[in-house]
PDB file of N, CA and C in Angstrom:
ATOM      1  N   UNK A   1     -21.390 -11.653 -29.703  1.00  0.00           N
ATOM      2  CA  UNK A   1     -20.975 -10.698 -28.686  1.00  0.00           C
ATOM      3  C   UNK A   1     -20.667 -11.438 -27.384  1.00  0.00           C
ATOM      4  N   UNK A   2     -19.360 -11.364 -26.715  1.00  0.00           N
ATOM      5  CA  UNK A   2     -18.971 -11.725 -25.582  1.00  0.00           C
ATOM      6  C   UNK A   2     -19.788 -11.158 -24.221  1.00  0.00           C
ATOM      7  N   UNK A   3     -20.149 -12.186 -23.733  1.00  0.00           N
ATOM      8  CA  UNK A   3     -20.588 -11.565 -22.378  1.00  0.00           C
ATOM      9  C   UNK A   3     -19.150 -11.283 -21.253  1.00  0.00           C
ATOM     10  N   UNK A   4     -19.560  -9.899 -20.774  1.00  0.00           N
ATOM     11  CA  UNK A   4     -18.881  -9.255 -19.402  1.00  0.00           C
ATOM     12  C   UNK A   4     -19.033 -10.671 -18.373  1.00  0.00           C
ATOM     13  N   UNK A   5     -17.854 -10.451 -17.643  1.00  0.00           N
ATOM     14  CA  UNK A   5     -17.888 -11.621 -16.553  1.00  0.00           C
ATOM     15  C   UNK A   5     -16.750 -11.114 -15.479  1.00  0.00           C
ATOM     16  N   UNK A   6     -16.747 -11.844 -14.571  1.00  0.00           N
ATOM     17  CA  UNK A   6     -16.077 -11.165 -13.310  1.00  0.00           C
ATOM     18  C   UNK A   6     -14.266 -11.920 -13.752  1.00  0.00           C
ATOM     19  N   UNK A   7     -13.225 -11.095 -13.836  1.00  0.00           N
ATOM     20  CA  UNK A   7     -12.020 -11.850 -13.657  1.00  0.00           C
ATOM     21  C   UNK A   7     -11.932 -11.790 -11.921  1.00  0.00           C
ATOM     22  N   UNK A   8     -11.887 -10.765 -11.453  1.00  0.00           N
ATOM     23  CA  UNK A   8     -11.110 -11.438  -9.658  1.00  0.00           C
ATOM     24  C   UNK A   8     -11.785 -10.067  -9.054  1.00  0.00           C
ATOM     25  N   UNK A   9     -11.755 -10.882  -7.658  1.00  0.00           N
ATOM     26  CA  UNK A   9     -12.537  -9.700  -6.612  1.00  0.00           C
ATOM     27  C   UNK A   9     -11.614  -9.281  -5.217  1.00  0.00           C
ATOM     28  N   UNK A  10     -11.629  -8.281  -5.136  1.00  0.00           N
ATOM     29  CA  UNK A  10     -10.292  -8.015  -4.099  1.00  0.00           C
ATOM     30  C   UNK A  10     -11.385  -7.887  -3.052  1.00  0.00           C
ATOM     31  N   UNK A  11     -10.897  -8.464  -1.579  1.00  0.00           N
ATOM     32  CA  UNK A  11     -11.743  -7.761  -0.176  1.00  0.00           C
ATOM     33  C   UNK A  11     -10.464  -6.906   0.359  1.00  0.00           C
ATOM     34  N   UNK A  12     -11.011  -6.443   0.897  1.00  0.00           N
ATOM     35  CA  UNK A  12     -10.404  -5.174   1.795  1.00  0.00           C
ATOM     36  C   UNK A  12     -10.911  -4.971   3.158  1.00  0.00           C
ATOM     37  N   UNK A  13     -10.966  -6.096   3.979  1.00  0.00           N
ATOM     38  CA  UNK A  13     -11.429  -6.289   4.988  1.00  0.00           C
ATOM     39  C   UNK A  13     -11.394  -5.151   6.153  1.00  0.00           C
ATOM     40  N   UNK A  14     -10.166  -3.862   5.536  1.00  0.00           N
ATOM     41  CA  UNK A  14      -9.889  -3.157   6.780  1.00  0.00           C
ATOM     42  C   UNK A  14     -10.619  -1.892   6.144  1.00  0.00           C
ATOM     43  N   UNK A  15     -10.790  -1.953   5.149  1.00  0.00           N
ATOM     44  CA  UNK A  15     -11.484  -0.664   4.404  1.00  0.00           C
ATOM     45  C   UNK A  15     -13.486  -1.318   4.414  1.00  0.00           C
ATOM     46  N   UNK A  16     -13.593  -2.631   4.716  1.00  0.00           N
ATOM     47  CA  UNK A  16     -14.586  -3.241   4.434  1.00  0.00           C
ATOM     48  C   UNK A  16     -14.959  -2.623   2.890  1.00  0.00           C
ATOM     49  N   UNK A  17     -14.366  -2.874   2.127  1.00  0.00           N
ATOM     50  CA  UNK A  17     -14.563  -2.778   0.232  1.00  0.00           C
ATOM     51  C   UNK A  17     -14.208  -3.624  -0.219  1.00  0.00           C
ATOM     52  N   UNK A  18     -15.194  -4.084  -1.439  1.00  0.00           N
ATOM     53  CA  UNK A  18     -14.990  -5.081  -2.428  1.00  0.00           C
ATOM     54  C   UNK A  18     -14.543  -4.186  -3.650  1.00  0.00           C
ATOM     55  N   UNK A  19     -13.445  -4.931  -4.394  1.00  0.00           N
ATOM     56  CA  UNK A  19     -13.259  -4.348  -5.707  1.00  0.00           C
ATOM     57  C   UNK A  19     -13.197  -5.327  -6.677  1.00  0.00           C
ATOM     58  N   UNK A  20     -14.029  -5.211  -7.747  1.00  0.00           N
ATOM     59  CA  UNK A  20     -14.337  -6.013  -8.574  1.00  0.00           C
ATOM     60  C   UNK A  20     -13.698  -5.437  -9.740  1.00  0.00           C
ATOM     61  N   UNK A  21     -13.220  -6.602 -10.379  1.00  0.00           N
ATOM     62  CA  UNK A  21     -12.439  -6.310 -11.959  1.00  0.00           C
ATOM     63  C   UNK A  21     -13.312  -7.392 -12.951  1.00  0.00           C
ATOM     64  N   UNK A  22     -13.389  -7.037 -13.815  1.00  0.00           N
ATOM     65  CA  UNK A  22     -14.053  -7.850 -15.203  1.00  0.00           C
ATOM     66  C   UNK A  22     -13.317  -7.975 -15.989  1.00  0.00           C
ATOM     67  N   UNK A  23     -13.207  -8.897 -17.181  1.00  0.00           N
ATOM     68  CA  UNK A  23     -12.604  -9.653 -17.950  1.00  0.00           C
ATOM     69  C   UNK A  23     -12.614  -8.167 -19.380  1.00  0.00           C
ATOM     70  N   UNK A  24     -13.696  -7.313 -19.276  1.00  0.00           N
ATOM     71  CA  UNK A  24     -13.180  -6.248 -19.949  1.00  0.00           C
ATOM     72  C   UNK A  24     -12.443  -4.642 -20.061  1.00  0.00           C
ATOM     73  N   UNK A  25     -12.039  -4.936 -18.163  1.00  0.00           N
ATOM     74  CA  UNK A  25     -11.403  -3.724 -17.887  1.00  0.00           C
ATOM     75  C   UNK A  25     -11.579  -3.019 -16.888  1.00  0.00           C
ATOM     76  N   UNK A  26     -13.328  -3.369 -17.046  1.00  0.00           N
ATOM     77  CA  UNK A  26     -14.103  -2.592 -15.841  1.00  0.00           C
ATOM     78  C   UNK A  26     -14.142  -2.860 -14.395  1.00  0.00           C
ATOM     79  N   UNK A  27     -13.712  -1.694 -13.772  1.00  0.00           N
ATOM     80  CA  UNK A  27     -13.555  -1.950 -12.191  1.00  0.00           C
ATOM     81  C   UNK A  27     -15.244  -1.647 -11.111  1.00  0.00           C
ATOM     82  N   UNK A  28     -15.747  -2.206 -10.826  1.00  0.00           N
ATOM     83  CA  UNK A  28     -16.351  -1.557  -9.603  1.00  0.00           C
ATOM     84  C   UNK A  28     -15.710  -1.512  -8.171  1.00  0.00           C
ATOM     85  N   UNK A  29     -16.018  -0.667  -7.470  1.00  0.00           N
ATOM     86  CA  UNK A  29     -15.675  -0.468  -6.105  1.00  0.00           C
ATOM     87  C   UNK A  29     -17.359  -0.685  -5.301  1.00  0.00           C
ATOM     88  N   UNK A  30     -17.084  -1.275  -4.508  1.00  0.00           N
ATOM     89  CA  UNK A  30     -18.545  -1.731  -3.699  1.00  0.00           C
ATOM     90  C   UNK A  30     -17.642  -1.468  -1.820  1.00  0.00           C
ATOM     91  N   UNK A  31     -18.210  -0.222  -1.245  1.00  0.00           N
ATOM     92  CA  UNK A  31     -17.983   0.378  -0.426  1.00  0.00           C
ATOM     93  C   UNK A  31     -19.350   0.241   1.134  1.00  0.00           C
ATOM     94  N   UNK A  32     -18.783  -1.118   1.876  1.00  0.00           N
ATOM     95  CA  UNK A  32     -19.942  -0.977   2.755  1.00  0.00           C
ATOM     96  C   UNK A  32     -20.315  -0.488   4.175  1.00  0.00           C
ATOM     97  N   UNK A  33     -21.356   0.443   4.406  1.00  0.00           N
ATOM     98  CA  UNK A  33     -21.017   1.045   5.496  1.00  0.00           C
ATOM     99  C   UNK A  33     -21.139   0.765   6.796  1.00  0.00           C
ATOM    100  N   UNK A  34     -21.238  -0.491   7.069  1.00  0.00           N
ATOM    101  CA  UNK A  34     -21.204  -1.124   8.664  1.00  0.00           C
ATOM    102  C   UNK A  34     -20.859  -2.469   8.530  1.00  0.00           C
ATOM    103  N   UNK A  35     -20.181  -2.882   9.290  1.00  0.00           N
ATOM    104  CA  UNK A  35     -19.811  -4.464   9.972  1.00  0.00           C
ATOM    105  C   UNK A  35     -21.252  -5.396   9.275  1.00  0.00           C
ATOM    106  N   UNK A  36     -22.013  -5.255   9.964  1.00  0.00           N
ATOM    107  CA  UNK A  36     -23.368  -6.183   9.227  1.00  0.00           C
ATOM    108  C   UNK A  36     -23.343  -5.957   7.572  1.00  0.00           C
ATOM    109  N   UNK A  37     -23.635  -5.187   6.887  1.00  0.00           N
ATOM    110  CA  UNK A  37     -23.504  -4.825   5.718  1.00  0.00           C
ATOM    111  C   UNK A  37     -22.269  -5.541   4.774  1.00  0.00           C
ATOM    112  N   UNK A  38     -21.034  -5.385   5.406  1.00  0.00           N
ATOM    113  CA  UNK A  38     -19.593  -5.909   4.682  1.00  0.00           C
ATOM    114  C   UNK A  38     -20.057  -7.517   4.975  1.00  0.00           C
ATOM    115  N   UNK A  39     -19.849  -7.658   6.062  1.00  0.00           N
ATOM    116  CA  UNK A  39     -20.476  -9.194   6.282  1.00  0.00           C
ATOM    117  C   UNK A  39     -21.715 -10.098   5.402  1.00  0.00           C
ATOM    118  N   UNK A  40     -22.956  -9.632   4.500  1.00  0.00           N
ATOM    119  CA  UNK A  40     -23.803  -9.546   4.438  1.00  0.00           C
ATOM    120  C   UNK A  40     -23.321  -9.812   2.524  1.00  0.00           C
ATOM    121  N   UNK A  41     -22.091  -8.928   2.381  1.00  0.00           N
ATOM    122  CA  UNK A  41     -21.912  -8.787   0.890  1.00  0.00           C
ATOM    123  C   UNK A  41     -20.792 -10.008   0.627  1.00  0.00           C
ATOM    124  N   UNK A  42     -20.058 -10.238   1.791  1.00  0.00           N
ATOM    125  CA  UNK A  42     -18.686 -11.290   1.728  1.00  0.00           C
ATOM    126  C   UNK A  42     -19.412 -12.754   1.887  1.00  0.00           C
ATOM    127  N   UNK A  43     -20.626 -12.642   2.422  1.00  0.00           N
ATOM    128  CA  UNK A  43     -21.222 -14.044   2.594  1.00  0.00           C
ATOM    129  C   UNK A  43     -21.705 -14.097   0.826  1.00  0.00           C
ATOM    130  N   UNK A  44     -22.131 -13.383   0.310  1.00  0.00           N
ATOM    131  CA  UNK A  44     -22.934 -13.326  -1.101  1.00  0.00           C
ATOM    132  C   UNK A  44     -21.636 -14.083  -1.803  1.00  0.00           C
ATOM    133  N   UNK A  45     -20.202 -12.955  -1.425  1.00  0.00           N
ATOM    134  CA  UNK A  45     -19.345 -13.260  -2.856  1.00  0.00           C
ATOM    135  C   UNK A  45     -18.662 -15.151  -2.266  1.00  0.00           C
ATOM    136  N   UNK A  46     -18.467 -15.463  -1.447  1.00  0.00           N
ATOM    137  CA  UNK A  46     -18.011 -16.125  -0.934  1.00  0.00           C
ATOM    138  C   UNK A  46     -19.175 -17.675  -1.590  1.00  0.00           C
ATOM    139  N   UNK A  47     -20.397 -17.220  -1.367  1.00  0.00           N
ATOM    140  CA  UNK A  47     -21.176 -18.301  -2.220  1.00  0.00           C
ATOM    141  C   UNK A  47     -21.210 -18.352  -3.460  1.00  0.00           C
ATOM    142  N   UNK A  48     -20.643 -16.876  -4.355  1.00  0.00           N
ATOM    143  CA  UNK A  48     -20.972 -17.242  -5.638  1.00  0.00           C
ATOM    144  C   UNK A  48     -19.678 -16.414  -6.538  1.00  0.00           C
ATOM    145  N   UNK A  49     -18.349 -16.249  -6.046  1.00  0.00           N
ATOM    146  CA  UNK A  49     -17.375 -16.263  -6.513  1.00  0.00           C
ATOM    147  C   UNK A  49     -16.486 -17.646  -6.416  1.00  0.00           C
ATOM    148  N   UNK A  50     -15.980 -18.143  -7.120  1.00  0.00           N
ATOM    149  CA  UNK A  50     -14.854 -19.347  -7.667  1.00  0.00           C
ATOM    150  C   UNK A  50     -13.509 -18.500  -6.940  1.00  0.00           C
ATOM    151  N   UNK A  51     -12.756 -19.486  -6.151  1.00  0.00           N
ATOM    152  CA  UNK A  51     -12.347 -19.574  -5.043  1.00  0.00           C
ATOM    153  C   UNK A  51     -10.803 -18.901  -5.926  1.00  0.00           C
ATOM    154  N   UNK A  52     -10.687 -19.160  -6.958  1.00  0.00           N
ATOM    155  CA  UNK A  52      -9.751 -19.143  -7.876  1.00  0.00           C
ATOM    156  C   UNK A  52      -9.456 -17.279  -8.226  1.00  0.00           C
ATOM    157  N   UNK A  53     -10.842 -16.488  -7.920  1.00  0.00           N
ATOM    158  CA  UNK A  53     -10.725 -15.359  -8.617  1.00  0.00           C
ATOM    159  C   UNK A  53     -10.977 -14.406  -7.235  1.00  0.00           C
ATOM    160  N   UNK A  54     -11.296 -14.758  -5.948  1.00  0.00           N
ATOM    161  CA  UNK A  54     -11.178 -14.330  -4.893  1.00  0.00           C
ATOM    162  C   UNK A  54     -10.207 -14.327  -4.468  1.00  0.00           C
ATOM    163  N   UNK A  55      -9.408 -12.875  -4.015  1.00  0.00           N
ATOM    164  CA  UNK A  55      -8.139 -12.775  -2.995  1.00  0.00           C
ATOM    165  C   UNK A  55      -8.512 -11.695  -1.927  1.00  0.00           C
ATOM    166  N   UNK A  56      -7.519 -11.728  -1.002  1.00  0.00           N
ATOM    167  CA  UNK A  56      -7.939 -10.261   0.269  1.00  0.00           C
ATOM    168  C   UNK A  56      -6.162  -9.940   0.495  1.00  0.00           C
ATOM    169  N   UNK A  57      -6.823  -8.565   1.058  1.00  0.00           N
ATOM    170  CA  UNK A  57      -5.610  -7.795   0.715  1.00  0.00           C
ATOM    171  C   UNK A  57      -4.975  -7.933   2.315  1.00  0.00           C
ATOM    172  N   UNK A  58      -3.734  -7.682   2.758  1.00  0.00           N
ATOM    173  CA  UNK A  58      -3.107  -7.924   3.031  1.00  0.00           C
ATOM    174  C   UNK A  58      -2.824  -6.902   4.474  1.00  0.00           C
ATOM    175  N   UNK A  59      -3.583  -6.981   5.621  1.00  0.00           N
ATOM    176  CA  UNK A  59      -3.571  -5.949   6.373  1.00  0.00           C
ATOM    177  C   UNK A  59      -2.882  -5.267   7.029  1.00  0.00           C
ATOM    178  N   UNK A  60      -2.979  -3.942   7.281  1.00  0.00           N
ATOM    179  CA  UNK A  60      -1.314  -2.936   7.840  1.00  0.00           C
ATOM    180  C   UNK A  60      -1.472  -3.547   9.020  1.00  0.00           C
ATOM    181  N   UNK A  61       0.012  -3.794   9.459  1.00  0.00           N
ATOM    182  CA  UNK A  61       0.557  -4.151  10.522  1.00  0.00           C
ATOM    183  C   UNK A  61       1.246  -3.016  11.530  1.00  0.00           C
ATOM    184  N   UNK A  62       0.804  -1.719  10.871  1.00  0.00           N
ATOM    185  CA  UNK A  62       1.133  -0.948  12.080  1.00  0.00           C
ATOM    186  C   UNK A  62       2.631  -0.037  11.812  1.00  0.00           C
ATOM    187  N   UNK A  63       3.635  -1.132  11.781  1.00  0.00           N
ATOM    188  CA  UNK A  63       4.705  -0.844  11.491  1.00  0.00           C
ATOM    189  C   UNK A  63       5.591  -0.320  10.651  1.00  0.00           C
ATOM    190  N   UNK A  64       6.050   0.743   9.952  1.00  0.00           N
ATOM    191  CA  UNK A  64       6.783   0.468   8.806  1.00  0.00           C
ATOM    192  C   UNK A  64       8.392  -0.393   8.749  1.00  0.00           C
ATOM    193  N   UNK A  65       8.297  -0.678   7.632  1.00  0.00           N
ATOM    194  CA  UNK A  65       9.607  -1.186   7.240  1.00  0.00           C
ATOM    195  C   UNK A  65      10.362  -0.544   5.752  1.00  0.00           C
ATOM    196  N   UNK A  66      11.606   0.013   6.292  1.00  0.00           N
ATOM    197  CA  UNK A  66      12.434   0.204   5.442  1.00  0.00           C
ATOM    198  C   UNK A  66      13.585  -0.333   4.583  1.00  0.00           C
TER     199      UNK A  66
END
């Protein structure tokens, strides 16, 4: 039996949410509710996610473009 394992972890620095995907499908959403807290969980993934499967998303600039 294969063990579950993390494929890639999205930050969402403006939503302060982590979204986690696994190698079998499964998503968690990890939703934190203050500045200390988001900080607190990004120091965790940052020590023990592979730099390879960590990305951050890409923040609104306010503007649209058509």
């Amino acid at each position: 039996m294969d063990e579950e394992f993390l494929m890639k972890c999205v930050v969402d620095t403006q939503a302060r949410t982590f979204y986690l995907y696994s190698n079998e499908g499964d998503k968690k959403e990890v939703v934190c509710d203050n500045v200390e807290q988001f900080m607190n969980v990004l120091e965790l993934v940052r020590a023990t996610c592979p730099e390879d499967r960590l990305v951050y998303t890409e923040p609104l600039s306010g503007k649209i473009e058509l």
